[in-house]
N, C-alpha and C. Protein backbone atom coordinates (compact mmCIF):
# COMPACT_ATOMS: atom_id res chain seq x y z
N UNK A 1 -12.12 18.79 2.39
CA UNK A 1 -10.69 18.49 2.35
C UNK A 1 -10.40 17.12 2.95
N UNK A 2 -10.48 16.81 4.09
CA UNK A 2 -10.64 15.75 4.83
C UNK A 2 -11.22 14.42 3.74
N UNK A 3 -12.23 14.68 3.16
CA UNK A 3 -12.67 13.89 2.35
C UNK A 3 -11.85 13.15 1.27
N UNK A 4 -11.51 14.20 0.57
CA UNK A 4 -10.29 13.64 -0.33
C UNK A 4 -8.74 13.31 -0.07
N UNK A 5 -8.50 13.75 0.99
CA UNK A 5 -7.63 12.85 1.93
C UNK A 5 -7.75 11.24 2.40
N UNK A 6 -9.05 11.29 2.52
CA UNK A 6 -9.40 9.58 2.88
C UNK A 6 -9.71 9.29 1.35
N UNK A 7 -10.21 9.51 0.55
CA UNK A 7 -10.01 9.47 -0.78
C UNK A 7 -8.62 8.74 -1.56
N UNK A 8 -7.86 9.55 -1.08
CA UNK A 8 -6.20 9.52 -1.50
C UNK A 8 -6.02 8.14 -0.54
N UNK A 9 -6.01 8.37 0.68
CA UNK A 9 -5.15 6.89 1.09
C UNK A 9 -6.17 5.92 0.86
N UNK A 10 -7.54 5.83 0.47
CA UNK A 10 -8.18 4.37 0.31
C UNK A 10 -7.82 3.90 -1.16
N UNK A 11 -7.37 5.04 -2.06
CA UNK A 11 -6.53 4.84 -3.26
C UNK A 11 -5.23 4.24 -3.58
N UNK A 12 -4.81 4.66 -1.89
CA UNK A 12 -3.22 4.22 -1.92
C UNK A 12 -3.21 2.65 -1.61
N UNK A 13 -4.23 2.55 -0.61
CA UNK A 13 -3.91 1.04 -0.16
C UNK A 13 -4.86 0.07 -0.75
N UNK A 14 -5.47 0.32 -2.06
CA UNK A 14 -5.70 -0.28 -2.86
C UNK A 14 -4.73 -0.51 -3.90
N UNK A 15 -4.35 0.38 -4.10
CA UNK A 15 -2.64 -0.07 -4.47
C UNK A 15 -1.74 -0.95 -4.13
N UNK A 16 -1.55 -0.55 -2.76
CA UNK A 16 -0.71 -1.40 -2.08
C UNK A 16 -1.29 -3.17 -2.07
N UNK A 17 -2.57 -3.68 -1.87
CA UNK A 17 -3.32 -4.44 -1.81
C UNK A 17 -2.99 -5.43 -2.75
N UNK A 18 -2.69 -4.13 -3.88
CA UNK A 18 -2.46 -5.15 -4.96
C UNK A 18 -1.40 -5.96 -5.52
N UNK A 19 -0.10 -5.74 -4.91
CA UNK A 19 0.72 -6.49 -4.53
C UNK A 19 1.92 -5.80 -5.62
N UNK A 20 2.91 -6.41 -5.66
CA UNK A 20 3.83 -6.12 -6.94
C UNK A 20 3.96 -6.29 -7.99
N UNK A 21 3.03 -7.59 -8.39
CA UNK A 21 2.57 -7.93 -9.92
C UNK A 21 1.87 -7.65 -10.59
N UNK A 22 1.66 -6.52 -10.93
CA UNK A 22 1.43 -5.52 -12.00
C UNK A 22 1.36 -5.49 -13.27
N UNK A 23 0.23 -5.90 -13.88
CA UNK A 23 0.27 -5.74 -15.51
C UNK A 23 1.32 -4.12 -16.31
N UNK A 24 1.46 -4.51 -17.15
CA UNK A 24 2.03 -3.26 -17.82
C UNK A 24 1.03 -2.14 -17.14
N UNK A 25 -0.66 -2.10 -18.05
CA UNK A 25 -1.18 -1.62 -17.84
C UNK A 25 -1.38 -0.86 -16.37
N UNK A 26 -1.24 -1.80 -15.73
CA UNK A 26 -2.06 -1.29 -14.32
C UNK A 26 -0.62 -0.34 -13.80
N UNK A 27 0.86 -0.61 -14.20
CA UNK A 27 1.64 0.55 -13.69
C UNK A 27 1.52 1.36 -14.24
N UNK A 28 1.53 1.41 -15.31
CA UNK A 28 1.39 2.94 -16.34
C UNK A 28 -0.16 3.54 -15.39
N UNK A 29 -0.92 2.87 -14.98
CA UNK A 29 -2.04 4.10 -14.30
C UNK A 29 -1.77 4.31 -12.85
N UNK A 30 -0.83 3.10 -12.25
CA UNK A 30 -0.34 3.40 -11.13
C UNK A 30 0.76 5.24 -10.75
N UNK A 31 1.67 4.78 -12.02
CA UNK A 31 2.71 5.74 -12.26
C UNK A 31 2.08 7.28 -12.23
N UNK A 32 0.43 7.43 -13.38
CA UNK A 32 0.14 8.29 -13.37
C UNK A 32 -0.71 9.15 -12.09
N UNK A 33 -0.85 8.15 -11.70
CA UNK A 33 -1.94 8.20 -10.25
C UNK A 33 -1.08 9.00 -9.18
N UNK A 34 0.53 8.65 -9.15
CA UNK A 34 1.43 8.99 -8.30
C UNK A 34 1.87 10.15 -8.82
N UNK A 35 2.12 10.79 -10.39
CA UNK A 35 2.54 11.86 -10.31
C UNK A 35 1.34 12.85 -10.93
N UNK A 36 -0.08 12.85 -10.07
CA UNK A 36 -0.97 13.33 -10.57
C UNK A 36 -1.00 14.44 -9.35
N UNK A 37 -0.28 13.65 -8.26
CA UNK A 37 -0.41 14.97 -7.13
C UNK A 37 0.76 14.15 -5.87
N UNK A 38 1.46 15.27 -5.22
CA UNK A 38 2.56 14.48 -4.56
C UNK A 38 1.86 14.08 -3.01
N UNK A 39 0.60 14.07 -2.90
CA UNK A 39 -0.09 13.58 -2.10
C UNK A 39 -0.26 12.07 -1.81
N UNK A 40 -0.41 11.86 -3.30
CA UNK A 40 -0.42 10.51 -3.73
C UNK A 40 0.45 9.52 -3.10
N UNK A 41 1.83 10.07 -3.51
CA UNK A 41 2.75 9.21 -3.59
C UNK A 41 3.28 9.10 -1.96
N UNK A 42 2.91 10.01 -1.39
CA UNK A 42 3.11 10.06 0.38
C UNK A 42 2.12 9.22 0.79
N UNK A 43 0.90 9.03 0.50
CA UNK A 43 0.18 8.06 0.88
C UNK A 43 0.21 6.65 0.69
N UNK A 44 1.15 6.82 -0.25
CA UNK A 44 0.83 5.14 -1.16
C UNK A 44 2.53 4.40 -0.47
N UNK A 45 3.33 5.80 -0.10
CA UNK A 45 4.39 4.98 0.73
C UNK A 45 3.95 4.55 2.41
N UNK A 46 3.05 5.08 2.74
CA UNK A 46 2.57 4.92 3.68
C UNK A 46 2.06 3.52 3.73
N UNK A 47 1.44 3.93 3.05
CA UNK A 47 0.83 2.46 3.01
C UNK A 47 1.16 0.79 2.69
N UNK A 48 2.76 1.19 2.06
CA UNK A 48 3.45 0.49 1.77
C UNK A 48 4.08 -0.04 3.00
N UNK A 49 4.21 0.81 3.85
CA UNK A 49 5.18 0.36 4.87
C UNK A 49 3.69 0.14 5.84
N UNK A 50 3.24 0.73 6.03
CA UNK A 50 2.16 -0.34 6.72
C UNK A 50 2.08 -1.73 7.03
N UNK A 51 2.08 -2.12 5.21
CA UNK A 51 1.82 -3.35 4.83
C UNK A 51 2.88 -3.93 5.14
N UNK A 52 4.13 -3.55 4.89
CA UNK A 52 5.50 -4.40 5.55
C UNK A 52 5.76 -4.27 6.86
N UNK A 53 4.92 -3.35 8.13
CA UNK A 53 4.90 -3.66 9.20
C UNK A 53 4.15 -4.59 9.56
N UNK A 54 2.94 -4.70 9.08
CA UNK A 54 2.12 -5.87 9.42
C UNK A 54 3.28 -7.56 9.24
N UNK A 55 3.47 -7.54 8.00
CA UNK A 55 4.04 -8.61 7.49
C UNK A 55 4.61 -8.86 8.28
N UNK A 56 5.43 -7.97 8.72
CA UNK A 56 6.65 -8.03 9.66
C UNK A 56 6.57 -9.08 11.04
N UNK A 57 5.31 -8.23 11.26
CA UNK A 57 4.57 -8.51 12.86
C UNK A 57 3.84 -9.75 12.92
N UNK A 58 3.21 -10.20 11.29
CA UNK A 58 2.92 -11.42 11.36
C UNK A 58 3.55 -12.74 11.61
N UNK A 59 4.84 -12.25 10.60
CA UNK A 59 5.74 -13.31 10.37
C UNK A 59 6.30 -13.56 12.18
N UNK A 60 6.40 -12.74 13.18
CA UNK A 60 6.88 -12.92 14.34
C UNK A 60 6.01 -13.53 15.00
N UNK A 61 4.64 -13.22 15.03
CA UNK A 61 3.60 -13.84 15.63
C UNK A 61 3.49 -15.41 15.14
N UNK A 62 3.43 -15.57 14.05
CA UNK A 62 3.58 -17.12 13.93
C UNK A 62 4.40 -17.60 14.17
N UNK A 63 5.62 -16.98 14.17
CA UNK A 63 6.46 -17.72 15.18
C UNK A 63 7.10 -18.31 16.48
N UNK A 64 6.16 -17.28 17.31
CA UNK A 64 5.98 -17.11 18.37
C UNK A 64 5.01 -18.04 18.78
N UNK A 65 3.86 -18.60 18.06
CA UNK A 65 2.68 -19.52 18.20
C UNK A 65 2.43 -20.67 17.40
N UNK A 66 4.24 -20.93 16.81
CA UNK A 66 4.08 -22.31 16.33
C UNK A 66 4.13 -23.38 17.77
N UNK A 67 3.25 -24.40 17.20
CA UNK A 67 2.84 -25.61 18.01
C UNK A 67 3.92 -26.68 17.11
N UNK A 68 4.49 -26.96 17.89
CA UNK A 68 5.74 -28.20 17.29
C UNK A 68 5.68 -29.29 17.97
């Protein structure tokens, strides 16, 4: 079980990874990927916001350590 749990989110944030620009193709398998199990789609928001906490935290850190 455990297994395909890490399964699911290394799925998700390969997703996420991949940014918003999306061939047709690649949403139509995205789309199906998400309503293939509602596991999916909890992981892949996860991971979404992950990624916009990081961003978040980056964008402050460089600002915090600009040299002017």
């Amino acid at each position: 079980m455990e297994a395909r749990a890490n399964a699911i989110y290394r799925e998700a944030a390969e997703w996420t990874a991949k940014g918003g620009e999306l061939s047709a193709e690649e949403l139509a398998i995205l789309e199906a990927w998400l309503a293939e199990d509602r596991r999916h789609l909890g992981a892949y928001l996860r991971a979404r916001a992950v990624l916009l906490l990081v961003e978040k935290h980056a964008v402050a850190l460089q600002t915090s350590f600009s040299i002017t």
